[in-house]
PDB file of N, CA and C in Angstrom:
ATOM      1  N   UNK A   1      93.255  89.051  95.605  1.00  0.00           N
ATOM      2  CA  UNK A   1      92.456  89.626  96.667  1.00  0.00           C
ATOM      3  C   UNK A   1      92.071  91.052  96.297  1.00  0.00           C
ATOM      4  N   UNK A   2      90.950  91.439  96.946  1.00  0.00           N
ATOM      5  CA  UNK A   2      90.517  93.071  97.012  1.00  0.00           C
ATOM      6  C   UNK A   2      90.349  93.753  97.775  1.00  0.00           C
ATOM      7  N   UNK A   3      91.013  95.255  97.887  1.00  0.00           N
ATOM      8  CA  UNK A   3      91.570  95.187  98.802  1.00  0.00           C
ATOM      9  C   UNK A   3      89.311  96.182  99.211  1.00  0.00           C
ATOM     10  N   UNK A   4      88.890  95.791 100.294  1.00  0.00           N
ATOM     11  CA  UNK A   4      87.893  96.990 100.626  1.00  0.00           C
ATOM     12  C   UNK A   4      88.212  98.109 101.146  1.00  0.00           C
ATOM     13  N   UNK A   5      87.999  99.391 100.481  1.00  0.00           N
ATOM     14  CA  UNK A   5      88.258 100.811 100.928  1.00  0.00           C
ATOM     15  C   UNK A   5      87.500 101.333 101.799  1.00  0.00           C
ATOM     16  N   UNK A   6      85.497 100.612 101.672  1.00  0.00           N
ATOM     17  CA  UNK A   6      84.969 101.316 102.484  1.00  0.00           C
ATOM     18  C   UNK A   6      83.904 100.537 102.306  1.00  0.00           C
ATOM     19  N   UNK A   7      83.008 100.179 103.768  1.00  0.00           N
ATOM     20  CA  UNK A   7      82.151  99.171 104.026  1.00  0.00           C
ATOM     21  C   UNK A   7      80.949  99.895 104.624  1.00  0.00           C
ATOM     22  N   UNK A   8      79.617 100.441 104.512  1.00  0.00           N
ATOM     23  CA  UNK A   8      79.140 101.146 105.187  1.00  0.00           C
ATOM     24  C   UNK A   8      77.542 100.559 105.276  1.00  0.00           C
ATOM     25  N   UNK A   9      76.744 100.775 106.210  1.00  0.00           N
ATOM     26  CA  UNK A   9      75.788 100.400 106.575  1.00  0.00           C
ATOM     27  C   UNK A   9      74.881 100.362 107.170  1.00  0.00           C
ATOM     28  N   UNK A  10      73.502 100.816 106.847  1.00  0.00           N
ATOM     29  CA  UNK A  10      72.381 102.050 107.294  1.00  0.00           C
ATOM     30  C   UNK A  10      71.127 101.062 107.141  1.00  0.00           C
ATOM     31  N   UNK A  11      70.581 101.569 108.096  1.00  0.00           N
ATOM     32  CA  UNK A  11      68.673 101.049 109.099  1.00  0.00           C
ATOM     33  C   UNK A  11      68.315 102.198 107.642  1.00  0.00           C
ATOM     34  N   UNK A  12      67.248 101.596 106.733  1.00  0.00           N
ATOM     35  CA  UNK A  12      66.466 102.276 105.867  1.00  0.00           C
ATOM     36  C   UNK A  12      65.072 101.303 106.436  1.00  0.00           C
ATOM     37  N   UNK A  13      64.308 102.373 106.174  1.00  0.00           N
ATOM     38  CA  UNK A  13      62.967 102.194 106.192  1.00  0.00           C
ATOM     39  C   UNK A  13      61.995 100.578 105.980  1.00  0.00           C
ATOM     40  N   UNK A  14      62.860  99.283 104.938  1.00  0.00           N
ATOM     41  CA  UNK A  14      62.068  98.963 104.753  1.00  0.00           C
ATOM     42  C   UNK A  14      63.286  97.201 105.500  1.00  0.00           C
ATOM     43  N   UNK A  15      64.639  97.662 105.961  1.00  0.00           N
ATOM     44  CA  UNK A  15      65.376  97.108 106.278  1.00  0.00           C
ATOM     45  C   UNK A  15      67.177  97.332 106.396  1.00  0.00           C
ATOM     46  N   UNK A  16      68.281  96.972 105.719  1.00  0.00           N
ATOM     47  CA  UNK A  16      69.345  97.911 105.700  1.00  0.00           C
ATOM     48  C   UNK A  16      69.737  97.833 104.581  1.00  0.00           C
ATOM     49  N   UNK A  17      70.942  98.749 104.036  1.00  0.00           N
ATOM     50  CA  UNK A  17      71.268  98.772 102.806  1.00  0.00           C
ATOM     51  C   UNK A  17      72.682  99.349 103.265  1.00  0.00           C
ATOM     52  N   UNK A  18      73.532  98.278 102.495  1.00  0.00           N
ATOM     53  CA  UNK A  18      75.237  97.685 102.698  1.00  0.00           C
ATOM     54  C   UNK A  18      75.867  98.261 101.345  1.00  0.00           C
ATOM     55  N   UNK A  19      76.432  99.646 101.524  1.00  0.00           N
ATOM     56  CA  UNK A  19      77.738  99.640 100.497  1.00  0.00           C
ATOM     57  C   UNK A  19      79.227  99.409 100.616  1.00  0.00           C
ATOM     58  N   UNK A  20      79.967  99.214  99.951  1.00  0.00           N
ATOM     59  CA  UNK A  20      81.164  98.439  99.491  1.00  0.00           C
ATOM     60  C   UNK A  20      81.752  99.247  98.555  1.00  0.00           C
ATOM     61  N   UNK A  21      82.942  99.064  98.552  1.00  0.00           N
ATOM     62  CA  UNK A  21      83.592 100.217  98.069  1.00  0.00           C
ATOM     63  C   UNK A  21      84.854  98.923  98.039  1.00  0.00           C
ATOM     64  N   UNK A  22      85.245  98.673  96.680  1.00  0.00           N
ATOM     65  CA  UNK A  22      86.727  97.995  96.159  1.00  0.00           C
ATOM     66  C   UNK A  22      87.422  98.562  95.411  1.00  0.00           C
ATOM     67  N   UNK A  23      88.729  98.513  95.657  1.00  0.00           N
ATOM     68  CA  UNK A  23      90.103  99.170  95.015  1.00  0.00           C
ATOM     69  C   UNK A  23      90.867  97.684  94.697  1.00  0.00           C
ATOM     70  N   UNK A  24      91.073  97.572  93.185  1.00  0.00           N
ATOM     71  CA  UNK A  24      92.397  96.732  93.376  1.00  0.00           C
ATOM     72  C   UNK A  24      92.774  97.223  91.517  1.00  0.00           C
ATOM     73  N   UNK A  25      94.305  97.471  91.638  1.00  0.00           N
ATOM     74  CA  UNK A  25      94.457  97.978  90.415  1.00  0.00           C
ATOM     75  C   UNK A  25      94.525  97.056  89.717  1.00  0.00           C
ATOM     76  N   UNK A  26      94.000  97.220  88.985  1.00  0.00           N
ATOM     77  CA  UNK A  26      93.693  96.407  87.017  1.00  0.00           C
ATOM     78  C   UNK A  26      92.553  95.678  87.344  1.00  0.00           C
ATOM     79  N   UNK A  27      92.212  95.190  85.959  1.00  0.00           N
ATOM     80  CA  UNK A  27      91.228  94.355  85.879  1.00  0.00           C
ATOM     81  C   UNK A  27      90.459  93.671  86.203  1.00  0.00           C
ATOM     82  N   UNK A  28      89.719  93.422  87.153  1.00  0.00           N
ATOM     83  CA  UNK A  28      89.021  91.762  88.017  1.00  0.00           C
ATOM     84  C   UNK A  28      87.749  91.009  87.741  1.00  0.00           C
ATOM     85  N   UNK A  29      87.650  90.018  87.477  1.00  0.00           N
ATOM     86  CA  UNK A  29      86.279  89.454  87.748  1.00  0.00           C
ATOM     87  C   UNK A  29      86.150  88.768  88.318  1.00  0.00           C
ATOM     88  N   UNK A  30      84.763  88.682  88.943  1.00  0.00           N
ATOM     89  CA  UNK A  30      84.344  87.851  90.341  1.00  0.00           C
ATOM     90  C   UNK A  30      83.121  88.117  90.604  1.00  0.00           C
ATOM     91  N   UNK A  31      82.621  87.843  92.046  1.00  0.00           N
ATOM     92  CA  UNK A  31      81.771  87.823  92.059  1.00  0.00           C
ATOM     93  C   UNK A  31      81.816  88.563  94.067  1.00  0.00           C
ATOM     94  N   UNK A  32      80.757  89.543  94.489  1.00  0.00           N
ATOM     95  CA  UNK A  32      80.973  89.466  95.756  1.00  0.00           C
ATOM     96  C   UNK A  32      79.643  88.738  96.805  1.00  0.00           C
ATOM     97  N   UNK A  33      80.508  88.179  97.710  1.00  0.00           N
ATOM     98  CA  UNK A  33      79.492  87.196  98.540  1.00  0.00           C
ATOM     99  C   UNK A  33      78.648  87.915  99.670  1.00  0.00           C
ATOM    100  N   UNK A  34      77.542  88.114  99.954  1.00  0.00           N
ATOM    101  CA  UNK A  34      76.986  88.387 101.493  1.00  0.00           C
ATOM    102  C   UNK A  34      76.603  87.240 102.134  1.00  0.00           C
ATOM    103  N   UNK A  35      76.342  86.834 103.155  1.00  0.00           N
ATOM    104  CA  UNK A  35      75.988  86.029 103.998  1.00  0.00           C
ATOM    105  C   UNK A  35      74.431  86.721 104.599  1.00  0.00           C
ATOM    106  N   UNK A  36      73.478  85.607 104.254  1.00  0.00           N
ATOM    107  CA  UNK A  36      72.222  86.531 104.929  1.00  0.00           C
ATOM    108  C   UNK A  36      71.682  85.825 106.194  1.00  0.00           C
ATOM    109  N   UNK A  37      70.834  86.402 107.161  1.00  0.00           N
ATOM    110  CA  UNK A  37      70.524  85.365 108.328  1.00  0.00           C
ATOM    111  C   UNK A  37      68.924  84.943 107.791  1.00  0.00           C
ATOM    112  N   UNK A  38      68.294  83.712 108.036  1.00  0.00           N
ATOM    113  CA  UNK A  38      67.723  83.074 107.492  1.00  0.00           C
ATOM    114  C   UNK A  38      65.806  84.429 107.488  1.00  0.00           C
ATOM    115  N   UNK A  39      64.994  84.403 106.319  1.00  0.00           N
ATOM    116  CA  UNK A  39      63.944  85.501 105.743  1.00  0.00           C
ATOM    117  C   UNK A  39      64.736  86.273 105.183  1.00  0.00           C
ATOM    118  N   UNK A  40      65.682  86.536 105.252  1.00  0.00           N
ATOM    119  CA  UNK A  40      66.482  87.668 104.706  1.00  0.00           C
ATOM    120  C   UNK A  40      66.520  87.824 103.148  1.00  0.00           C
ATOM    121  N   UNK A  41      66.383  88.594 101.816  1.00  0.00           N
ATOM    122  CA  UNK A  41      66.753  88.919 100.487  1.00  0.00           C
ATOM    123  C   UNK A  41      67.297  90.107 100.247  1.00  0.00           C
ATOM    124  N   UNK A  42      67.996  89.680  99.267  1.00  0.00           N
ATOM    125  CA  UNK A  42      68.684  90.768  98.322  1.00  0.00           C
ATOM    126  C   UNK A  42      67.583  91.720  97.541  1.00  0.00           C
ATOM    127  N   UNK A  43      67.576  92.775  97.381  1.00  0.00           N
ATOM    128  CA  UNK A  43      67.320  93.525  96.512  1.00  0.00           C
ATOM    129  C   UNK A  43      67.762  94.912  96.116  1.00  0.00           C
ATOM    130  N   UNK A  44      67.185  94.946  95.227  1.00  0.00           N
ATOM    131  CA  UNK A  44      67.805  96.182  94.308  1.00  0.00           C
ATOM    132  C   UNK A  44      69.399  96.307  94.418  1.00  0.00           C
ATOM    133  N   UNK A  45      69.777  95.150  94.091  1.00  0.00           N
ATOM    134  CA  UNK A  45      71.613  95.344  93.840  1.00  0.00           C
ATOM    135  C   UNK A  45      71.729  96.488  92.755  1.00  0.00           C
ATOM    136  N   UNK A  46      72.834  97.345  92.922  1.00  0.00           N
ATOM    137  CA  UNK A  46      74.009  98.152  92.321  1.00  0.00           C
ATOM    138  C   UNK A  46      75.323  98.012  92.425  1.00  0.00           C
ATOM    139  N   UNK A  47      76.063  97.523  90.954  1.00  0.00           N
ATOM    140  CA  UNK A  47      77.147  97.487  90.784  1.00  0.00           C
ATOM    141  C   UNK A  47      78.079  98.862  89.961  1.00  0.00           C
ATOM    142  N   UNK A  48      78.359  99.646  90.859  1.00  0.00           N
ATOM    143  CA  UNK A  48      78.694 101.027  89.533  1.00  0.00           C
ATOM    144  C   UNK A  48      77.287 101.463  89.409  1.00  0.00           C
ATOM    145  N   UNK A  49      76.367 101.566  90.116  1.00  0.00           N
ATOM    146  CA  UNK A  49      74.805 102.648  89.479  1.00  0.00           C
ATOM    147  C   UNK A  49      73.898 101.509  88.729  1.00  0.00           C
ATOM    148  N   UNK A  50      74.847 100.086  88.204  1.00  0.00           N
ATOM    149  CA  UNK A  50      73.812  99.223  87.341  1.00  0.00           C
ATOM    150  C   UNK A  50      73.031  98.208  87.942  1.00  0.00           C
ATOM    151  N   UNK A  51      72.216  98.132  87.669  1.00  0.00           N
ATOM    152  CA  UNK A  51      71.283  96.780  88.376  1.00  0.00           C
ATOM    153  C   UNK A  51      71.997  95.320  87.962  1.00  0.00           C
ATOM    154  N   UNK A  52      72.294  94.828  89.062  1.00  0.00           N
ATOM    155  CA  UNK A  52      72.865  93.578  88.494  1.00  0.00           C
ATOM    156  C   UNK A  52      71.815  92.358  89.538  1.00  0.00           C
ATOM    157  N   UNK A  53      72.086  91.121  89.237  1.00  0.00           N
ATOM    158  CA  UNK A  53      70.846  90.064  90.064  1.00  0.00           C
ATOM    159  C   UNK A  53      71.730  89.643  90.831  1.00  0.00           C
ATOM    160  N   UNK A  54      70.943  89.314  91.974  1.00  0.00           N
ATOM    161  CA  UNK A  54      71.675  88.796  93.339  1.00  0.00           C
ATOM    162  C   UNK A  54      71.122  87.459  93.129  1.00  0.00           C
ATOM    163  N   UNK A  55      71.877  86.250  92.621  1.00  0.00           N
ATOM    164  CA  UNK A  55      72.251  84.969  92.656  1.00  0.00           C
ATOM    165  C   UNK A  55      72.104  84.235  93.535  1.00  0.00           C
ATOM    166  N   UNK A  56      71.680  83.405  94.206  1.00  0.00           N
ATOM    167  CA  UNK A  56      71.263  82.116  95.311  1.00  0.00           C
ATOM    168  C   UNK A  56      71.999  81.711  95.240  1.00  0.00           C
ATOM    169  N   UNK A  57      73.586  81.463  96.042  1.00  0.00           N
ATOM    170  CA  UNK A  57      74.331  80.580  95.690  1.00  0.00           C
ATOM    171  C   UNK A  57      74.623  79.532  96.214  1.00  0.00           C
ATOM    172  N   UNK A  58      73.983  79.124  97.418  1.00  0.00           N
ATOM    173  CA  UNK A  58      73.824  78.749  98.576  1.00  0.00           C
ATOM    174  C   UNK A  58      72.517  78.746  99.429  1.00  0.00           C
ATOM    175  N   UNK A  59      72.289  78.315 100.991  1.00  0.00           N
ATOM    176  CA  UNK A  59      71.089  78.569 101.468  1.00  0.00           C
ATOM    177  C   UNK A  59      71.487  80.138 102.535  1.00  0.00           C
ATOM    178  N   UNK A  60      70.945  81.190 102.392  1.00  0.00           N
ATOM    179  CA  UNK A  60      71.688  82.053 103.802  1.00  0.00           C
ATOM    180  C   UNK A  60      73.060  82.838 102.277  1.00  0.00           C
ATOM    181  N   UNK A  61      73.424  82.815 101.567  1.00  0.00           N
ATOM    182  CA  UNK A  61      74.438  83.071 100.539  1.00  0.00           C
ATOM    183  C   UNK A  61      73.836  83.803  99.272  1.00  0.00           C
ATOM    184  N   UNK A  62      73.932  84.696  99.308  1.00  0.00           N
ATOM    185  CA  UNK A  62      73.816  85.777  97.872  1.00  0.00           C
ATOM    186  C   UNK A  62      75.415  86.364  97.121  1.00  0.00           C
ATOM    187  N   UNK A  63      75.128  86.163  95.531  1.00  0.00           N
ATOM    188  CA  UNK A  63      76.654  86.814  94.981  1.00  0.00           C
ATOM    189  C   UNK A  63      76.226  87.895  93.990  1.00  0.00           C
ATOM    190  N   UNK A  64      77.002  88.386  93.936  1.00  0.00           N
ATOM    191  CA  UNK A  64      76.783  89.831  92.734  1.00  0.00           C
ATOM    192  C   UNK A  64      78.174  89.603  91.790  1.00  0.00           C
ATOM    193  N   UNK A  65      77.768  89.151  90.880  1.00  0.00           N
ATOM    194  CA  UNK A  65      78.745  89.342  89.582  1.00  0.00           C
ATOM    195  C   UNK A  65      79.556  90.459  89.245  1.00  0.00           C
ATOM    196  N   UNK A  66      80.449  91.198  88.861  1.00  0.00           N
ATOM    197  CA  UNK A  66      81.105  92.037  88.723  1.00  0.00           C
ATOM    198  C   UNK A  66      82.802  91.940  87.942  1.00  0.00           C
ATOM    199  N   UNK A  67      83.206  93.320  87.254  1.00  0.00           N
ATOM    200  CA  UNK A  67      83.708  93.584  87.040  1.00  0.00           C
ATOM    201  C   UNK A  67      84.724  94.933  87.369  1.00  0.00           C
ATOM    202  N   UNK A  68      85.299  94.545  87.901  1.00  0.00           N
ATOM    203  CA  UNK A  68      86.507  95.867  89.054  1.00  0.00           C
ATOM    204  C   UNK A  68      87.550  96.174  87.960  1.00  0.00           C
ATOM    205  N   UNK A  69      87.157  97.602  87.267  1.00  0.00           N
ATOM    206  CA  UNK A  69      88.477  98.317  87.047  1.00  0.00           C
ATOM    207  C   UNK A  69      88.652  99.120  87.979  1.00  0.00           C
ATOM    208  N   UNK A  70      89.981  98.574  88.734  1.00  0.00           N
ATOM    209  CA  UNK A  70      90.351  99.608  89.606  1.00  0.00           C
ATOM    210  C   UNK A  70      89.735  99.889  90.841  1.00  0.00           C
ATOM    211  N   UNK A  71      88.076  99.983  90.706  1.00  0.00           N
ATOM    212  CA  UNK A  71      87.564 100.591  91.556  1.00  0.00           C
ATOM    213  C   UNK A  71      86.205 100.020  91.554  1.00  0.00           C
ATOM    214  N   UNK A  72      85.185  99.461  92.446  1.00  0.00           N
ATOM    215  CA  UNK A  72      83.728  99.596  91.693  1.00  0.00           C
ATOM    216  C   UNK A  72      82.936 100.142  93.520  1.00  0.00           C
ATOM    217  N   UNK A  73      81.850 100.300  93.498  1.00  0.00           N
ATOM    218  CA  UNK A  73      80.904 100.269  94.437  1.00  0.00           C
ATOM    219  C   UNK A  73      79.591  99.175  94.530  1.00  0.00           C
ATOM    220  N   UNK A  74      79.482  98.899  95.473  1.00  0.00           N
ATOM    221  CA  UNK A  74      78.692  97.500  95.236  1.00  0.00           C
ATOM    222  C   UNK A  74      77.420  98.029  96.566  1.00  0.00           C
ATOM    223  N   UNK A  75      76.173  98.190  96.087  1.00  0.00           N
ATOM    224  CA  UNK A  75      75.333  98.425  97.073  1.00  0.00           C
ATOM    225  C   UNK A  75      74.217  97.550  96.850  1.00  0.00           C
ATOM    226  N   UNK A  76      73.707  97.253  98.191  1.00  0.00           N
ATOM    227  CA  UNK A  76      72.680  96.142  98.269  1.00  0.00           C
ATOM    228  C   UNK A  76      71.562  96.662  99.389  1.00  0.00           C
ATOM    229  N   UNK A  77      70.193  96.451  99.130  1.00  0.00           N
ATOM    230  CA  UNK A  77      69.229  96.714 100.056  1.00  0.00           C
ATOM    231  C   UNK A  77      68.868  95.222 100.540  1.00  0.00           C
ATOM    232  N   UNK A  78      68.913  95.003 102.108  1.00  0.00           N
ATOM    233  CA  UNK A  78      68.795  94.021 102.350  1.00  0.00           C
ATOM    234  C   UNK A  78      67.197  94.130 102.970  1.00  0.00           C
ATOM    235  N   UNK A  79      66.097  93.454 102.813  1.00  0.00           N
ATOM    236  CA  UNK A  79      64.730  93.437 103.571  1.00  0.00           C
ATOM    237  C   UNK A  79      64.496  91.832 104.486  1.00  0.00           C
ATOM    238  N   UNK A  80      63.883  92.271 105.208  1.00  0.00           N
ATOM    239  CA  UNK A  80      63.243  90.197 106.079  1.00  0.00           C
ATOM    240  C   UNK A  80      61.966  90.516 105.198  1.00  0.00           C
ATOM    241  N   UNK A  81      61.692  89.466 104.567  1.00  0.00           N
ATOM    242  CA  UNK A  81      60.767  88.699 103.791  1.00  0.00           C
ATOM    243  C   UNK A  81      60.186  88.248 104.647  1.00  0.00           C
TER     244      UNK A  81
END
């Protein structure tokens, strides 16, 4: 499990944009899940500052790939399409 340090989440201009904040000591890989309500997309994911692709994993389900040393930040701009 991981543990979340800090979940935060702001009305931007073109829709909201969700950061995440994970702590778990050592190593991890995974992937993190959002749940979207239906028009809804991912964009411009940041994992650590890097662009990573937000994955379809599901219908309403987006994942972001990742790697947690220790610590990462995970930010997502969410828009209705």
């Amino acid at each position: 499990m991981v543990e979340i340090a800090d979940c935060r989440s702001e009305a931007v201009s073109s829709g909201r944009r969700i950061t995440v904040v994970l702590h778990k000591k050592g190593r991890q890989f995974g992937q993190v899940l959002f749940t979207l309500p239906a028009g809804w997309r991912a964009v411009e994911p940041l994992v650590d500052g890097a662009k990573r692709p937000a994955v379809q994993l599901a219908p309403g389900v987006v994942g972001l790939g990742l790697t947690l040393e220790d610590s990462a930040q995970v930010e997502v701009r969410f828009v209705n399409a």
